[in-house]
C-alpha atoms as a PDB file:
ATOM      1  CA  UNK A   1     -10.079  29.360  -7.506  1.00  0.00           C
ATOM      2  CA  UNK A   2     -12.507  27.845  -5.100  1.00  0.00           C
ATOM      3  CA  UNK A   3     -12.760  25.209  -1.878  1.00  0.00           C
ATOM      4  CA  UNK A   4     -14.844  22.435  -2.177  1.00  0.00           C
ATOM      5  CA  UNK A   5     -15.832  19.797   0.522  1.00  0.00           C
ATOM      6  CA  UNK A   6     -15.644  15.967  -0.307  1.00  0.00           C
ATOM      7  CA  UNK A   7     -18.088  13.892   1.997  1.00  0.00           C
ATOM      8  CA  UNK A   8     -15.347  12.156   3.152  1.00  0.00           C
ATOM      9  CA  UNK A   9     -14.226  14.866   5.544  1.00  0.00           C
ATOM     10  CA  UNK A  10     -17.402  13.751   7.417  1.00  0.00           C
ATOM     11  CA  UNK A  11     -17.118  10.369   7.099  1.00  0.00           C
ATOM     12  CA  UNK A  12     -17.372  10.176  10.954  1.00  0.00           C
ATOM     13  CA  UNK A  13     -20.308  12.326  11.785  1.00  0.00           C
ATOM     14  CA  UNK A  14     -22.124  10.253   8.394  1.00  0.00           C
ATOM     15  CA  UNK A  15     -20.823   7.018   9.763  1.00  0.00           C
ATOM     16  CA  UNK A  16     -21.862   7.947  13.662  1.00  0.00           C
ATOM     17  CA  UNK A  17     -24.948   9.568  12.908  1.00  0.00           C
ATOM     18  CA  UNK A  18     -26.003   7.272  10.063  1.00  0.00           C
ATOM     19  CA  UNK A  19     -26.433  10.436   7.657  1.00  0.00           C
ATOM     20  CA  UNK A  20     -27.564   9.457   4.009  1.00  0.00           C
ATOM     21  CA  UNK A  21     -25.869  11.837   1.016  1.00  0.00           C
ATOM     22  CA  UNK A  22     -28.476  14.236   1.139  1.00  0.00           C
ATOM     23  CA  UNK A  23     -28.009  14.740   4.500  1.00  0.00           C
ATOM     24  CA  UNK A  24     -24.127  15.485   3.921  1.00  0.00           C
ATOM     25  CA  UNK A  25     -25.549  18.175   0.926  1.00  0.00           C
ATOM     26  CA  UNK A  26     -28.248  19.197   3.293  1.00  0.00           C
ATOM     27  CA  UNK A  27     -25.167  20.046   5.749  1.00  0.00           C
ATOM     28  CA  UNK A  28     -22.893  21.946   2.986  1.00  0.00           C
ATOM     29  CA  UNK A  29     -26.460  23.799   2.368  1.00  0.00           C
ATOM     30  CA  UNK A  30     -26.274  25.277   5.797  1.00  0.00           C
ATOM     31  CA  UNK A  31     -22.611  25.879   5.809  1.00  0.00           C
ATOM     32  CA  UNK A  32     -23.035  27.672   2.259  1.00  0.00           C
ATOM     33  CA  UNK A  33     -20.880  24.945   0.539  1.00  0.00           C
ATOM     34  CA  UNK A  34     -21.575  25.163  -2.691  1.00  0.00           C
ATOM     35  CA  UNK A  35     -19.242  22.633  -4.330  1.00  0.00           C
ATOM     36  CA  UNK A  36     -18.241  18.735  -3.206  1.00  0.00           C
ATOM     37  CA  UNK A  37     -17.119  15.778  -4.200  1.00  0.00           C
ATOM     38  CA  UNK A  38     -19.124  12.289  -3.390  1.00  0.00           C
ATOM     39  CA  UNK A  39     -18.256   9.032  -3.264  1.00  0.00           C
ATOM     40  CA  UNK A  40     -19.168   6.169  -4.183  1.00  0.00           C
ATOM     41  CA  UNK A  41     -19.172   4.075  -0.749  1.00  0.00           C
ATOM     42  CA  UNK A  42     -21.645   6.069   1.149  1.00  0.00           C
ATOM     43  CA  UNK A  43     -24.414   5.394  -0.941  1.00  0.00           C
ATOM     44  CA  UNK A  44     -27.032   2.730   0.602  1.00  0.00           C
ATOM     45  CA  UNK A  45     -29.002   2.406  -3.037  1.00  0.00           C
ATOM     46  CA  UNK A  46     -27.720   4.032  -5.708  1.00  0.00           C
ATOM     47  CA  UNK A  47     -30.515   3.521  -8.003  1.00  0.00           C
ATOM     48  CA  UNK A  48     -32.946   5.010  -5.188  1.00  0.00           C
ATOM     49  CA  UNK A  49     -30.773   7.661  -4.242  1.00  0.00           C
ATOM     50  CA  UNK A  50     -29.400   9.215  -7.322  1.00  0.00           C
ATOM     51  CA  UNK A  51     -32.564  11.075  -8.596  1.00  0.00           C
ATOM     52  CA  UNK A  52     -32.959  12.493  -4.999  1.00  0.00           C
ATOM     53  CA  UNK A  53     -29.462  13.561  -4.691  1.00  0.00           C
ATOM     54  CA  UNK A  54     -29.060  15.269  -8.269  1.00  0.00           C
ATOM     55  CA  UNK A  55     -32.443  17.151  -7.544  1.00  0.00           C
ATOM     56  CA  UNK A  56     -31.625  18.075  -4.262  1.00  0.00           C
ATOM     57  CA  UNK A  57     -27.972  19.557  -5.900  1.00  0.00           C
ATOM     58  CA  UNK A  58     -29.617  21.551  -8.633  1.00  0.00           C
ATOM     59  CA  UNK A  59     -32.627  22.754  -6.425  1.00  0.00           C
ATOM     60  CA  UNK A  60     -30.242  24.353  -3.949  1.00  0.00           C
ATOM     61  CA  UNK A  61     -27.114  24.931  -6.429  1.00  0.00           C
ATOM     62  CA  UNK A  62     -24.672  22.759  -4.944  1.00  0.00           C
ATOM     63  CA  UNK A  63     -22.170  21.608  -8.076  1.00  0.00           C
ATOM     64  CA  UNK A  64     -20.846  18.305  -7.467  1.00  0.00           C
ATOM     65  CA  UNK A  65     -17.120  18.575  -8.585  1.00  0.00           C
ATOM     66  CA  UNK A  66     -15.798  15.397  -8.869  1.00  0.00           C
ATOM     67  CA  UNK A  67     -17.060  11.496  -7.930  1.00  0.00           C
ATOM     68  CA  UNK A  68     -14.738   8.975  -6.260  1.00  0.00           C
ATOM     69  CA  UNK A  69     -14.653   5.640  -6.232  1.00  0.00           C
ATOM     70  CA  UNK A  70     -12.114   2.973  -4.206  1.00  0.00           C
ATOM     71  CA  UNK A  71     -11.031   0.522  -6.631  1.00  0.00           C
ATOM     72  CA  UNK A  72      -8.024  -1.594  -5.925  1.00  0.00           C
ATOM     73  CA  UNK A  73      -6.573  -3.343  -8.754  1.00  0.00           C
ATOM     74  CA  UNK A  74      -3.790  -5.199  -6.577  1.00  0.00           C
ATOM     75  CA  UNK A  75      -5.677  -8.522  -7.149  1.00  0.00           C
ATOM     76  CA  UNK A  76      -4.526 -11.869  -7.667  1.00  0.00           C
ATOM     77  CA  UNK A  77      -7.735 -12.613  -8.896  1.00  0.00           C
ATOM     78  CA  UNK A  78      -8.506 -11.600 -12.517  1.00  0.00           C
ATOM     79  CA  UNK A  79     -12.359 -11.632 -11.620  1.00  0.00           C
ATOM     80  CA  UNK A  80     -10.992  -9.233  -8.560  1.00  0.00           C
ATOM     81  CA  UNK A  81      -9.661  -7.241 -10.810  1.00  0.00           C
ATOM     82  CA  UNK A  82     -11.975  -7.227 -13.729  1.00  0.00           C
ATOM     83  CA  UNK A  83     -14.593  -6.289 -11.039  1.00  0.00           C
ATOM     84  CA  UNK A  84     -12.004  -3.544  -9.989  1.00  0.00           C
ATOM     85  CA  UNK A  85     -12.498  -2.121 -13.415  1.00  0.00           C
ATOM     86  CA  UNK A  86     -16.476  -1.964 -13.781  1.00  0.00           C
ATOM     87  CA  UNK A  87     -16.585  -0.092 -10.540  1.00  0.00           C
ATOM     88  CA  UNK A  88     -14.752   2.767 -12.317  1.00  0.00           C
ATOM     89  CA  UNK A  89     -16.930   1.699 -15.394  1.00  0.00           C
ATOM     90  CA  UNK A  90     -19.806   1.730 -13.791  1.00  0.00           C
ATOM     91  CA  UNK A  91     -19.437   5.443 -11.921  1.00  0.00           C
ATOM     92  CA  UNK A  92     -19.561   6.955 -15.455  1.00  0.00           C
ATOM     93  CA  UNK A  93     -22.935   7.153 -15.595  1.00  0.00           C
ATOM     94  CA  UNK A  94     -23.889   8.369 -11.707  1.00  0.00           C
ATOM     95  CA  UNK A  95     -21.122  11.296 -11.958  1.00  0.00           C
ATOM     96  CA  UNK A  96     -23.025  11.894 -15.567  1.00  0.00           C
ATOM     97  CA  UNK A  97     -26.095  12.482 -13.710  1.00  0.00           C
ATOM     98  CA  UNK A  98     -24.592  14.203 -10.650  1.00  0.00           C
ATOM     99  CA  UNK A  99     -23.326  16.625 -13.412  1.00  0.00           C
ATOM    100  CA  UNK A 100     -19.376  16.243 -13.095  1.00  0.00           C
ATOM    101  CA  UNK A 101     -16.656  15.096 -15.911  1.00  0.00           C
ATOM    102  CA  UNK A 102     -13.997  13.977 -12.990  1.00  0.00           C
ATOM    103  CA  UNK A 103     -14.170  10.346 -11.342  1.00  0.00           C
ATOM    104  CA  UNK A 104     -10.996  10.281  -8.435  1.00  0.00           C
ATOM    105  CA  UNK A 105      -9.941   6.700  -8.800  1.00  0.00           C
ATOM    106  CA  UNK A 106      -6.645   4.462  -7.004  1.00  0.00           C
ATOM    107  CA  UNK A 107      -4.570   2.259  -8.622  1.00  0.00           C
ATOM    108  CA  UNK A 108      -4.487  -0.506  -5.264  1.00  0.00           C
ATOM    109  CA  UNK A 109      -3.489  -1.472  -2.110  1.00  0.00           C
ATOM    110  CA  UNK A 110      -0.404  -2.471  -0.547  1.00  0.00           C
ATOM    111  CA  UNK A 111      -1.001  -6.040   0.029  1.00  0.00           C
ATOM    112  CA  UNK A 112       1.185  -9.368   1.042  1.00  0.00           C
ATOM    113  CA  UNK A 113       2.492 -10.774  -1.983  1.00  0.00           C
ATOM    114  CA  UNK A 114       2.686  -7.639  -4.244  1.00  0.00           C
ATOM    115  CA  UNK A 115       5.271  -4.714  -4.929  1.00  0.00           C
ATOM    116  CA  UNK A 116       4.679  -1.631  -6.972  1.00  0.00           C
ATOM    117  CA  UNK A 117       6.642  -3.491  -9.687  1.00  0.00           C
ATOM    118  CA  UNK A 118       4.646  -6.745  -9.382  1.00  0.00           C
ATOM    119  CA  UNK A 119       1.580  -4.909  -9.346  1.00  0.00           C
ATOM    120  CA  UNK A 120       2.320  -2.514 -11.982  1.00  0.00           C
ATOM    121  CA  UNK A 121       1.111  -4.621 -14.898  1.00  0.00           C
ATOM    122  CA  UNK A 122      -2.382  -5.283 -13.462  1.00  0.00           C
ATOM    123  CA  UNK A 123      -2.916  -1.417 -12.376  1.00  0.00           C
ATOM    124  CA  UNK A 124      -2.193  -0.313 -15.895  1.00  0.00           C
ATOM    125  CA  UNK A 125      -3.912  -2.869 -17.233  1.00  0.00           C
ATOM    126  CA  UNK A 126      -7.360  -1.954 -15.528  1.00  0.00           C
ATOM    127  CA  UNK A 127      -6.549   1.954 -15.663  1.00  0.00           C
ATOM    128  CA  UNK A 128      -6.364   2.003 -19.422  1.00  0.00           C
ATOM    129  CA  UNK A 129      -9.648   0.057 -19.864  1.00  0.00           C
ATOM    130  CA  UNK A 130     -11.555   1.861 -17.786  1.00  0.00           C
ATOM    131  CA  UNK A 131      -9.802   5.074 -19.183  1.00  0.00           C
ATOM    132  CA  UNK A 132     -11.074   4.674 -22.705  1.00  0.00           C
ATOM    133  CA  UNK A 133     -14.715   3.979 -21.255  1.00  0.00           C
ATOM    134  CA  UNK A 134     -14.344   6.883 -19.478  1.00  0.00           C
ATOM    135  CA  UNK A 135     -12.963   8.811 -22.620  1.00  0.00           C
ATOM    136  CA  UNK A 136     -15.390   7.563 -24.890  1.00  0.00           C
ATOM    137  CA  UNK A 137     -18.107   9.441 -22.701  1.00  0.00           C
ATOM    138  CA  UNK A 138     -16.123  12.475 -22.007  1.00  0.00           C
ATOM    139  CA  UNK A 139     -15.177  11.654 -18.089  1.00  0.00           C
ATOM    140  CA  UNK A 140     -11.689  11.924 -17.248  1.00  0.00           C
ATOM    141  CA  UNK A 141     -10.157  10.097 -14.242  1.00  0.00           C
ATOM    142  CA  UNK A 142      -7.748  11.280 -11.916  1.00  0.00           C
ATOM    143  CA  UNK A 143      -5.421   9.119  -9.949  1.00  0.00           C
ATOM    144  CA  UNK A 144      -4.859   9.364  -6.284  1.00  0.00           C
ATOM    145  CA  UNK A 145      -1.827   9.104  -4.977  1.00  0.00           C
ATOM    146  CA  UNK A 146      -3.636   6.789  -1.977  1.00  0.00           C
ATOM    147  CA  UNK A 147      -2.080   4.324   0.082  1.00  0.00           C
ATOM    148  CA  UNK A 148       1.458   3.032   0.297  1.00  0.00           C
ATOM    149  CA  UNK A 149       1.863   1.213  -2.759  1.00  0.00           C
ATOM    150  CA  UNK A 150       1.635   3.658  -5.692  1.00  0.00           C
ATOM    151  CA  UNK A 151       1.809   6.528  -3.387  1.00  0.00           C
ATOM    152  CA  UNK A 152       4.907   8.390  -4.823  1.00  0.00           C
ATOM    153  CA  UNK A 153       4.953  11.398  -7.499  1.00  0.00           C
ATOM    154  CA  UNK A 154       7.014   9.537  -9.577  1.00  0.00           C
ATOM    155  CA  UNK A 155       5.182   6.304  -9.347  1.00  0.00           C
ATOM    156  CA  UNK A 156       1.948   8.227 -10.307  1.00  0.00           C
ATOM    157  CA  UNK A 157       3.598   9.467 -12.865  1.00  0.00           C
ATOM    158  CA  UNK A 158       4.899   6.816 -13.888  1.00  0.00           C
ATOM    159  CA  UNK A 159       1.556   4.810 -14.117  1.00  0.00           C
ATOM    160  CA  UNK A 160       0.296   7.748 -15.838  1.00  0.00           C
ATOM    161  CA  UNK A 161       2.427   7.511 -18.746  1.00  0.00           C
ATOM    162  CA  UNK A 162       2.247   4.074 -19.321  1.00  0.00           C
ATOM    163  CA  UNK A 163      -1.538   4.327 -20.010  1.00  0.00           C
ATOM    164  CA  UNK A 164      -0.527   7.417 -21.866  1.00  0.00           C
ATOM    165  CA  UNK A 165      -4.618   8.584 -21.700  1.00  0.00           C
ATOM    166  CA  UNK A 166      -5.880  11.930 -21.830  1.00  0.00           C
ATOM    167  CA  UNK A 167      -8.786  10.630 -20.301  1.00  0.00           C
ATOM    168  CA  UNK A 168      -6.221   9.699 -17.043  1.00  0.00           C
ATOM    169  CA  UNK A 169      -4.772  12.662 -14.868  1.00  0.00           C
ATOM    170  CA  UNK A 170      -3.420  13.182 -11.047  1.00  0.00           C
ATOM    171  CA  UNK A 171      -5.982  13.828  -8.147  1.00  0.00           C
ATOM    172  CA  UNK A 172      -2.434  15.623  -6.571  1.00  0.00           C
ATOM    173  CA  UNK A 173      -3.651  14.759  -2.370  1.00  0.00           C
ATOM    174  CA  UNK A 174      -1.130  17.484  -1.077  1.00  0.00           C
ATOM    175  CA  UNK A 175      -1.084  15.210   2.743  1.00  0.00           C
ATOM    176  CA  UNK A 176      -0.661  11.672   1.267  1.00  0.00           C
ATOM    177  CA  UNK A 177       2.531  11.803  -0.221  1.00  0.00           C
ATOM    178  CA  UNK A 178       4.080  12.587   3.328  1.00  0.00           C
ATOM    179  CA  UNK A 179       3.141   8.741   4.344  1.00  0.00           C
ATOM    180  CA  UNK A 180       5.277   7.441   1.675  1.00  0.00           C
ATOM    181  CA  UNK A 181       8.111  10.112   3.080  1.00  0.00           C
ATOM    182  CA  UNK A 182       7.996  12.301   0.138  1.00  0.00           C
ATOM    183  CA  UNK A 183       8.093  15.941   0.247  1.00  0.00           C
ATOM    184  CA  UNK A 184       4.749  17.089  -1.313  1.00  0.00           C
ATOM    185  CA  UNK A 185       6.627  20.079  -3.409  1.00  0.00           C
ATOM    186  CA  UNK A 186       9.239  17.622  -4.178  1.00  0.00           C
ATOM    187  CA  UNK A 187       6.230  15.054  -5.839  1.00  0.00           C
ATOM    188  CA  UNK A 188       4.743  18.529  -7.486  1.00  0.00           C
ATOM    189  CA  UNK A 189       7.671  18.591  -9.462  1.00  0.00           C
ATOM    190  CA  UNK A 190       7.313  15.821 -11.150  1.00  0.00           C
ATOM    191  CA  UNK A 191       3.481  15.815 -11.696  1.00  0.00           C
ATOM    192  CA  UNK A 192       2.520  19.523 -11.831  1.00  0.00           C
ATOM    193  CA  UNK A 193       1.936  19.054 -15.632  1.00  0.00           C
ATOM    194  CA  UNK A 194      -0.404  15.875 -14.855  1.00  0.00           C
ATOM    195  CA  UNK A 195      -2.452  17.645 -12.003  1.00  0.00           C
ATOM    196  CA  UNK A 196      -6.292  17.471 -13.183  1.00  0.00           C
ATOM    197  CA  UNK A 197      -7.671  17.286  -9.518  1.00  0.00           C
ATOM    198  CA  UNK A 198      -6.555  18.504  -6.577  1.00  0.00           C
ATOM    199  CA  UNK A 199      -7.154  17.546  -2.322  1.00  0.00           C
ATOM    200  CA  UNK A 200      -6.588  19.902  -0.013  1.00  0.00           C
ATOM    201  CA  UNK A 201      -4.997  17.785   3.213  1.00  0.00           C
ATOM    202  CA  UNK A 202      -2.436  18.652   6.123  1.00  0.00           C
ATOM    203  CA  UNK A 203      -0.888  16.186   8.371  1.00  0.00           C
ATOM    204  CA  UNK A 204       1.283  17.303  11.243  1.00  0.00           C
ATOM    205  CA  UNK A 205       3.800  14.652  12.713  1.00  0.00           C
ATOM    206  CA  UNK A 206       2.519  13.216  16.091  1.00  0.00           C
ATOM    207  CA  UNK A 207       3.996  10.399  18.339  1.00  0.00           C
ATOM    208  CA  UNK A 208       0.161   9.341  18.606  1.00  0.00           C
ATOM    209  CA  UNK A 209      -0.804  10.043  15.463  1.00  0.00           C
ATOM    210  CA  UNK A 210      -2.987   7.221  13.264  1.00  0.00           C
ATOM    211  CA  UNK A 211      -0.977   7.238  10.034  1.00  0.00           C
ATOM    212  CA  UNK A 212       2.210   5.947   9.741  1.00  0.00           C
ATOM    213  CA  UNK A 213       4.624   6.578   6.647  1.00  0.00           C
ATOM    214  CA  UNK A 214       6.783   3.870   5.427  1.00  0.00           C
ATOM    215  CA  UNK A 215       9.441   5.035   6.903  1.00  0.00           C
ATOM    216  CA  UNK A 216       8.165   4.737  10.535  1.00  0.00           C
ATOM    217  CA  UNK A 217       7.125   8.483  10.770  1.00  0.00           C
ATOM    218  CA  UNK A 218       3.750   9.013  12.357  1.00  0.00           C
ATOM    219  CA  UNK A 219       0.984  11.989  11.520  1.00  0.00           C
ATOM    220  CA  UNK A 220      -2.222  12.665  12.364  1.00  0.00           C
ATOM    221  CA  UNK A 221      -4.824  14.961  10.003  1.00  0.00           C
ATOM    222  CA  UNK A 222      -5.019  18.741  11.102  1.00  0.00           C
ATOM    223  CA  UNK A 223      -7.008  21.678  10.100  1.00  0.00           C
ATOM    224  CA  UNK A 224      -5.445  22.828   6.340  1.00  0.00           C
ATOM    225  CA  UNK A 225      -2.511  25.413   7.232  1.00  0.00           C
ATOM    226  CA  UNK A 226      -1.755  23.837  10.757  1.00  0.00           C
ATOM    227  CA  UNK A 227       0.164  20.941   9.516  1.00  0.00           C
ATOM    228  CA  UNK A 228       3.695  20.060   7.542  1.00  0.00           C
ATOM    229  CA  UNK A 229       2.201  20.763   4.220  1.00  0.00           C
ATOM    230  CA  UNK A 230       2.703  24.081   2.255  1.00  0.00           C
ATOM    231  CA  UNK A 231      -0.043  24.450   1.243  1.00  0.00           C
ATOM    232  CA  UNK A 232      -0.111  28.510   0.149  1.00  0.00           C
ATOM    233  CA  UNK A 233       3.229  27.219  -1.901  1.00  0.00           C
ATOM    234  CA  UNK A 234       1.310  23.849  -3.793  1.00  0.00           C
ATOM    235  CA  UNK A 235      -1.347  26.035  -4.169  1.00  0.00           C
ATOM    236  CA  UNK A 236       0.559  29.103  -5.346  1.00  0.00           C
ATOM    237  CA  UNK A 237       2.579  26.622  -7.546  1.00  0.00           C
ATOM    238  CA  UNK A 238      -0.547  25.440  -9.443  1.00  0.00           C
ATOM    239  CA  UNK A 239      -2.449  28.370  -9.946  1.00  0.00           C
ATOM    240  CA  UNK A 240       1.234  29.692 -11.842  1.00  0.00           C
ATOM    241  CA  UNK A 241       0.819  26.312 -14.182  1.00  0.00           C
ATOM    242  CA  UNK A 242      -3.028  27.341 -15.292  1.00  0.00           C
ATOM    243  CA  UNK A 243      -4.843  24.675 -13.179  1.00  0.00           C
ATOM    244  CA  UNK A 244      -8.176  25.972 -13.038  1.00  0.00           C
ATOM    245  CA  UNK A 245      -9.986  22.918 -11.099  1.00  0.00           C
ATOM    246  CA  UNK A 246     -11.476  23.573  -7.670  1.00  0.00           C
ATOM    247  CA  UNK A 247      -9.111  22.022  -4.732  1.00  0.00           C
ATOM    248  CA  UNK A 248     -11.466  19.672  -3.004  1.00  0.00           C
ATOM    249  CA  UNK A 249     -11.150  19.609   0.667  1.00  0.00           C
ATOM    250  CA  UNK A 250     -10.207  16.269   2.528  1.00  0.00           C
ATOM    251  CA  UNK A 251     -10.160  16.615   6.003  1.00  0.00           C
ATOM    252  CA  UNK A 252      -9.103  13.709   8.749  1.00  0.00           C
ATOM    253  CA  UNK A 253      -8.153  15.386  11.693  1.00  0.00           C
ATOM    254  CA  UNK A 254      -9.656  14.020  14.991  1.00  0.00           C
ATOM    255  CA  UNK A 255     -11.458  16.945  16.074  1.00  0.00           C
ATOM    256  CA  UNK A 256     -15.104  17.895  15.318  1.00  0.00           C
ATOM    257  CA  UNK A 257     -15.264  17.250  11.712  1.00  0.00           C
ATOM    258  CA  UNK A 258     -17.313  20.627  11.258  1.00  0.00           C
ATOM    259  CA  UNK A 259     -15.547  22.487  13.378  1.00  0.00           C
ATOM    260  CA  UNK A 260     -11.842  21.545  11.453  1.00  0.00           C
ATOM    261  CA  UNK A 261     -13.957  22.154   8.282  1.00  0.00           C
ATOM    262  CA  UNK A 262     -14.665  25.616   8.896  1.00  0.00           C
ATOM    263  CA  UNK A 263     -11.328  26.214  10.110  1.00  0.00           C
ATOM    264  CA  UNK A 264     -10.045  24.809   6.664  1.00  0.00           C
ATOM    265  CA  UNK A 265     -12.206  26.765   4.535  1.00  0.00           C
ATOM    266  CA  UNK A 266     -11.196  30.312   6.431  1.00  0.00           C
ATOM    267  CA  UNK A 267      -7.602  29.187   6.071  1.00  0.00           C
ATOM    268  CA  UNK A 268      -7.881  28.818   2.517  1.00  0.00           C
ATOM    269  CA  UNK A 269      -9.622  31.786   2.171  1.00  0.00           C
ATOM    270  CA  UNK A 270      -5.966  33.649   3.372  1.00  0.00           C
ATOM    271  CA  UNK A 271      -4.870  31.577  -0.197  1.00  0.00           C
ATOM    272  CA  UNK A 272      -6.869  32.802  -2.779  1.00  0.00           C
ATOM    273  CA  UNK A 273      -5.011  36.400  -3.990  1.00  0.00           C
ATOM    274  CA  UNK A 274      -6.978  39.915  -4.288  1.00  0.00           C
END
């Protein structure tokens, strides 16, 4: 049962300070971080960077987890959404070399013009594609639940079984489901057998927070353990089922991103039993 930090929960400081991957791994290197997940949009050249990165993560023993990518299949567009696909496609071979068998993937946006039912066709559409490329190489792909349109556990789920792919599981985000008003241990009920990736994420509700649910409700990211979310429960919950993946940390609180990191990590720390 381990923590691991995805890049994202820098996304500021790499975004402010114009950091490069390795500098994010050079980072976890000084914190002793010794598992992430990347992603796919904070590369500048992939074909430049790779070989640096991978070295850089076996040199120093930092095991990249999982890889993400932000493909949106809510496209009118069949080129859109075709080119949707080959992103997933195409990160089979970088998480290959970065040494992990997990690619975190989203079904789409919530966009003018669609509904989850609308949309459902084209999202299953380019998830079972990509899933059999991905099988057919020994990747499996795990399914946020990201955004407002496919955001619910039994919307996952059901997306899930209509590709009906080993090579497709849930990346269970513990915070998200609260901005699509869902209890996360309500949602854990009805994907806990389809969990294959895990983010570690509290929101607490603020009047002046940036994320608003569906339902009007607003939150803003905290340090894990300071928000809504049980996390010792989810957490408790999974390890009961036999998930044996590491739970990825995702932090968006406003704070200094470092600062709410460590916080997160010594939180979680309280989590894992003697």
């Amino acid at each position: 049962m381990k923590l691991a930090l995805s890049m994202w929960s820098m996304h500021r400081t790499v975004r402010g300070e114009g950091w490069t991957v390795l500098d994010f791994l050079d980072f976890c290197r000084r914190e002793g971080i010794d598992c992430v997940e990347l992603l796919d949009v904070f590369w500048r050249n992939v074909d430049e960077e790779l070989p640096q990165v991978a070295e850089f993560a076996r040199t120093h023993r930092i095991r990249v987890v999982s890889y993400a990518v932000a493909n949106d299949f809510v496209k009118a567009d069949p080129a859109e959404r075709d080119a949707a696909r080959r992103q997933i496609t195409d990160a089979v071979p970088i998480a290959l070399a970065l040494g992990t068998r997990t690619i975190r993937v989203f079904s789409g946006n919530l966009s003018e013009g669609f509904t989850f039912d609308s949309a459902l066709g084209f999202i299953i559409e380019g998830l079972s594609e990509a899933a059999a490329a991905a099988a057919a190489k020994g990747i499996t792909l795990c399914l946020e639940n990201h955004g407002k349109l496919a955001g619910t556990g039994r919307q996952v789920r059901d997306i899930l079984e209509r590709v009906g792919s080993p090579a497709l599981k849930s990346t269970f985000d513990t915070g998200n489901f609260l901005l699509v008003d869902e209890d996360p241990l309500r949602a854990l009920d009805v994907l806990l057998s389809e969990v294959g990736h895990v983010h570690v994420k509290d929101f607490a509700e603020d009047p002046a927070g940036r994320y608003v649910s569906l339902g009007g409700k607003k939150f803003e990211g905290v340090e894990a353990g300071k928000g809504q979310v049980r996390l010792d429960t989810i957490v408790r919950r999974l390890r009961e089922a036999g998930y044996v993946g590491e739970y990825v940390l995702e932090y968006e609180g406003t704070g200094d991103e470092a600062a709410g990191i460590r916080a997160s990590f010594a939180y979680f720390q309280t989590l894992i039993p003697n």
